[in-house]
N, C-alpha and C. Protein backbone atom coordinates (compact mmCIF):
# COMPACT_ATOMS: atom_id res chain seq x y z
N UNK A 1 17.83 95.67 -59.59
CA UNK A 1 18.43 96.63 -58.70
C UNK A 1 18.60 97.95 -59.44
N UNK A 2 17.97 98.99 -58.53
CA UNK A 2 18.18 100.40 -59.02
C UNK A 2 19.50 101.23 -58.77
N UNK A 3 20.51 101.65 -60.01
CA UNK A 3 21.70 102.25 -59.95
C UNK A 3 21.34 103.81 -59.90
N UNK A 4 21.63 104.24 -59.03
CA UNK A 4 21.59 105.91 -58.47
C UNK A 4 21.89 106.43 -59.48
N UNK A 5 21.53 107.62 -60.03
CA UNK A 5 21.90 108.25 -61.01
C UNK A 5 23.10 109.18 -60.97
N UNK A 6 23.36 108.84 -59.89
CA UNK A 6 25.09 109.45 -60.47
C UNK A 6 26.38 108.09 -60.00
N UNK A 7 25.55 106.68 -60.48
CA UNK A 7 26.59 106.02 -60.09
C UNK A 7 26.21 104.97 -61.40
N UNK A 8 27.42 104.23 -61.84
CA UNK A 8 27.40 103.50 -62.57
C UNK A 8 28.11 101.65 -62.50
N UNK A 9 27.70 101.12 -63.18
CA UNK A 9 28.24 99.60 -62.99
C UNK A 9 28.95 99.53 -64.66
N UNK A 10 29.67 98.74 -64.54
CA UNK A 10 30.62 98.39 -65.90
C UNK A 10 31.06 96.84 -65.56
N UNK A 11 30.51 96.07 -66.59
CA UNK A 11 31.09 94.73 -66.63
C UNK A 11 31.74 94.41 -68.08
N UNK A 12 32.73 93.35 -68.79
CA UNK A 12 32.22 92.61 -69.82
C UNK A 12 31.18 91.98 -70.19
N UNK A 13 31.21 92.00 -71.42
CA UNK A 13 29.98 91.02 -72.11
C UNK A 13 30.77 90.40 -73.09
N UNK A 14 30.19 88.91 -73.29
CA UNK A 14 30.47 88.13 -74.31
C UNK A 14 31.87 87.69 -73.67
N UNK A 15 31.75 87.19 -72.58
CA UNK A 15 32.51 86.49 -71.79
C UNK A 15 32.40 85.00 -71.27
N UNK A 16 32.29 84.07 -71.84
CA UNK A 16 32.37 82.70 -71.63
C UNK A 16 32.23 82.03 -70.09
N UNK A 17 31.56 82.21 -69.75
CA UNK A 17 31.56 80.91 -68.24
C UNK A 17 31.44 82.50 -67.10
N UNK A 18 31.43 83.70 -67.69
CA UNK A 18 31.82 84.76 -66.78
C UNK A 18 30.66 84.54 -65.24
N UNK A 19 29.12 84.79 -66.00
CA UNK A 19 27.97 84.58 -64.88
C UNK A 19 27.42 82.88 -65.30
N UNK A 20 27.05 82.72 -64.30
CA UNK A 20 26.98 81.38 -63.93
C UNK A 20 25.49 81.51 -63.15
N UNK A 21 24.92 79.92 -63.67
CA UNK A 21 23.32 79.92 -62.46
C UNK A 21 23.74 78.42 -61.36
N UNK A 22 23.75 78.66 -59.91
CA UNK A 22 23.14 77.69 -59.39
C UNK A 22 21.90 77.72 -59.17
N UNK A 23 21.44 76.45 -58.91
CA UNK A 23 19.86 76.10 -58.13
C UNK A 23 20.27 75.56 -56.35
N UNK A 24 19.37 76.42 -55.98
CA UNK A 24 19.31 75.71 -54.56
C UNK A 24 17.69 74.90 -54.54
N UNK A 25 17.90 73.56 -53.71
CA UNK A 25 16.76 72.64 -53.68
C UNK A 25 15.57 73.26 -53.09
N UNK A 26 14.82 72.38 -53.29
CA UNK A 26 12.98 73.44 -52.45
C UNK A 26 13.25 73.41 -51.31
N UNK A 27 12.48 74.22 -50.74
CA UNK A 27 11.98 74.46 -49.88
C UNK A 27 11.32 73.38 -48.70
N UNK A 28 11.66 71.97 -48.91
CA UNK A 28 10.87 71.37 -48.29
C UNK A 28 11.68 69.55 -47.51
N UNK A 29 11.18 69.14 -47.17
CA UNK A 29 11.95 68.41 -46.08
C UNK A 29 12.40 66.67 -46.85
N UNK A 30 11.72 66.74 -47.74
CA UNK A 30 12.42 65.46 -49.13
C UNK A 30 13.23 65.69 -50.01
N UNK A 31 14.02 67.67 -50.06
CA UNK A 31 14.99 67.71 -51.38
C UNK A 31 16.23 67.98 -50.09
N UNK A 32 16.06 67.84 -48.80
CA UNK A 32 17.43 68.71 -48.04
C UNK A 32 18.02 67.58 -48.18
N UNK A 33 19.71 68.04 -48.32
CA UNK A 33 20.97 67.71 -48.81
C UNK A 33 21.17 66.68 -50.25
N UNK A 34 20.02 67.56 -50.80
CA UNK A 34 20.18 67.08 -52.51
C UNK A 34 21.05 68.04 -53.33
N UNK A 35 20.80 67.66 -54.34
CA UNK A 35 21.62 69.02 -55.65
C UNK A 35 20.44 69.54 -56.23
N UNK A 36 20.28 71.11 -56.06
CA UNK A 36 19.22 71.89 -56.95
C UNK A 36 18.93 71.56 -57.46
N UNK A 37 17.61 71.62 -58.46
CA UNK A 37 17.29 71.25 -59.83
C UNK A 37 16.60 72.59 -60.17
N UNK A 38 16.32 73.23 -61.16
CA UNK A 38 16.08 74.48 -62.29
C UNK A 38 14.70 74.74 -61.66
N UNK A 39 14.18 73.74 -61.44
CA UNK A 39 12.42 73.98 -61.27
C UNK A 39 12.14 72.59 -60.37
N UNK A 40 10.56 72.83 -59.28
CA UNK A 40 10.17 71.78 -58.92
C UNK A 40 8.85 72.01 -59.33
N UNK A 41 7.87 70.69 -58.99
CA UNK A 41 6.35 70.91 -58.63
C UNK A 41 6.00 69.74 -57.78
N UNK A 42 5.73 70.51 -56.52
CA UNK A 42 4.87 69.67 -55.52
C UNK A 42 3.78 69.65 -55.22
N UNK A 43 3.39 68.37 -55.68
CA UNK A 43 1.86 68.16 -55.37
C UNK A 43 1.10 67.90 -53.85
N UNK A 44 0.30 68.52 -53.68
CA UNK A 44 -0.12 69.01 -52.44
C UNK A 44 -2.00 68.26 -51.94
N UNK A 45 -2.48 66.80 -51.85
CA UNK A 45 -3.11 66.74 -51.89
C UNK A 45 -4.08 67.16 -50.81
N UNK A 46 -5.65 66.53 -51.12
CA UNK A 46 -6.89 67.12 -50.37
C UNK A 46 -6.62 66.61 -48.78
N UNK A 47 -6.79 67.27 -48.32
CA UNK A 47 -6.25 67.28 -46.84
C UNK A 47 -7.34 66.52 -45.89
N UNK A 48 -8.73 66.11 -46.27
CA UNK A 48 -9.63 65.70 -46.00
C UNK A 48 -9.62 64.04 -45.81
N UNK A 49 -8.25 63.49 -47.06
CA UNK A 49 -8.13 62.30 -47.37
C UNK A 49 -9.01 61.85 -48.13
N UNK A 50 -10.62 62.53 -48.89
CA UNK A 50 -11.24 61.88 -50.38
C UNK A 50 -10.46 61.93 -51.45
N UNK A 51 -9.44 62.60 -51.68
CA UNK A 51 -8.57 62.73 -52.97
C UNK A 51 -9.87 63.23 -53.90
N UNK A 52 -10.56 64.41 -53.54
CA UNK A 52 -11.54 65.11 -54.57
C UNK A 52 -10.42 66.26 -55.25
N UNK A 53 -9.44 66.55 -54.72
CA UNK A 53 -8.45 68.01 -55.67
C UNK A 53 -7.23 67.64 -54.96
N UNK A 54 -6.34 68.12 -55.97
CA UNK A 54 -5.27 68.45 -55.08
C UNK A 54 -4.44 69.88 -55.88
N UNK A 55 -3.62 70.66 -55.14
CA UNK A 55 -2.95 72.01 -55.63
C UNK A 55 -1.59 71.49 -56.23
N UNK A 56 -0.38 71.96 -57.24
CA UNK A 56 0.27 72.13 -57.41
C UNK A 56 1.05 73.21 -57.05
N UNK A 57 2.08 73.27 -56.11
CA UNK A 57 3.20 74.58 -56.58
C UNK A 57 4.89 74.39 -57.08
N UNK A 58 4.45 75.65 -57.93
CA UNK A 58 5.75 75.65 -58.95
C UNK A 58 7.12 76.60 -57.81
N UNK A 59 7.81 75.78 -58.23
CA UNK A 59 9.74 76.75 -57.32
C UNK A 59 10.42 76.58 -58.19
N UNK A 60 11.36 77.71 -57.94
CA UNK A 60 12.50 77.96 -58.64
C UNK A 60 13.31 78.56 -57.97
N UNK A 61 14.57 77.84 -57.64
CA UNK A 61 15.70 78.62 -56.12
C UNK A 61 16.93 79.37 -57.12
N UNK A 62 16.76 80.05 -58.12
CA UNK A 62 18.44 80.11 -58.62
C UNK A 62 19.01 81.35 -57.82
N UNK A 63 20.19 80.66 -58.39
CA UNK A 63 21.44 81.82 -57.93
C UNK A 63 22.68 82.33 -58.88
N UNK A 64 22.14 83.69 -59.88
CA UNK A 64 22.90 84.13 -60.12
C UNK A 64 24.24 84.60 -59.50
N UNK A 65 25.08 83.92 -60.20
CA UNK A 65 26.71 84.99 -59.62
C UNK A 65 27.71 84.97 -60.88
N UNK A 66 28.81 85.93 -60.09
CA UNK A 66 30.05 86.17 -61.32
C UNK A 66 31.26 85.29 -60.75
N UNK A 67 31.43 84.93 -61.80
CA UNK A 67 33.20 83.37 -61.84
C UNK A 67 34.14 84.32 -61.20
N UNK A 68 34.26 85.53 -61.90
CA UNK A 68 35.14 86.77 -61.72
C UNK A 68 35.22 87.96 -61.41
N UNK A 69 34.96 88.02 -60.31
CA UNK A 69 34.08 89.21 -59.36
C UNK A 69 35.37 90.57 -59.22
N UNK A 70 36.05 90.31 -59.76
CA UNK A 70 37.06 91.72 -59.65
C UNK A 70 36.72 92.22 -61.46
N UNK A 71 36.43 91.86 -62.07
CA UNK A 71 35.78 92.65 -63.31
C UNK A 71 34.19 93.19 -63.63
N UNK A 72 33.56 93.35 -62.34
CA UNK A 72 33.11 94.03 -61.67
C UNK A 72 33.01 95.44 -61.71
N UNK A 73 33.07 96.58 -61.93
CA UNK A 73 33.48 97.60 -61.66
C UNK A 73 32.36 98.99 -61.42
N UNK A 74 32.49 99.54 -60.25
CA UNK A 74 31.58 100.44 -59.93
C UNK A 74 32.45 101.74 -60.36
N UNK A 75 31.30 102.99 -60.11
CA UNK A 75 31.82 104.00 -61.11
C UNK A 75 30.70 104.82 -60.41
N UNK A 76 31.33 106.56 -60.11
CA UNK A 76 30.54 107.46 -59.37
C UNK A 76 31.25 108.67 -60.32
N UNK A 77 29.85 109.65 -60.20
CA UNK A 77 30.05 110.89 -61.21
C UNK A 77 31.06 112.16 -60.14
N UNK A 78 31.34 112.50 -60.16
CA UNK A 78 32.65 113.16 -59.57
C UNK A 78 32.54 114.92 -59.84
């Protein structure tokens, strides 16, 4: 995300547990009402039914956020 140049963000750093990652599950109809996992890969076979190839795709659902969202702080040039 692009901060306007006359506006600023201010957080801590070196804050313990401050940002946090969830995972949300894939995209697809065998992970709904599971618990995220970091990464998937679903294998996607030949649609023909010879099993001559099949595709892999790679996901990744995270969700950055802050524990403590009032230390936070926005900031505009005045």
């Amino acid at each position: 995300m692009k901060v306007a140049d006359n506006k600023a963000h201010f957080f801590p750093m070196n804050v313990p547990g401050l940002f946090q990652t969830a995972f949300a599950p894939a995209d697809t109809a065998s992970t709904v009402n599971t618990i995220g996992l970091p990464r998937y890969a679903i294998p996607s076979m030949d649609p023909s039914g010879k099993e001559r190839w099949f595709a892999t795709e790679i996901q990744s659902n995270p969700l950055p956020f802050c524990t403590r969202p009032r230390t936070l702080i926005r900031a505009k040039h005045s």
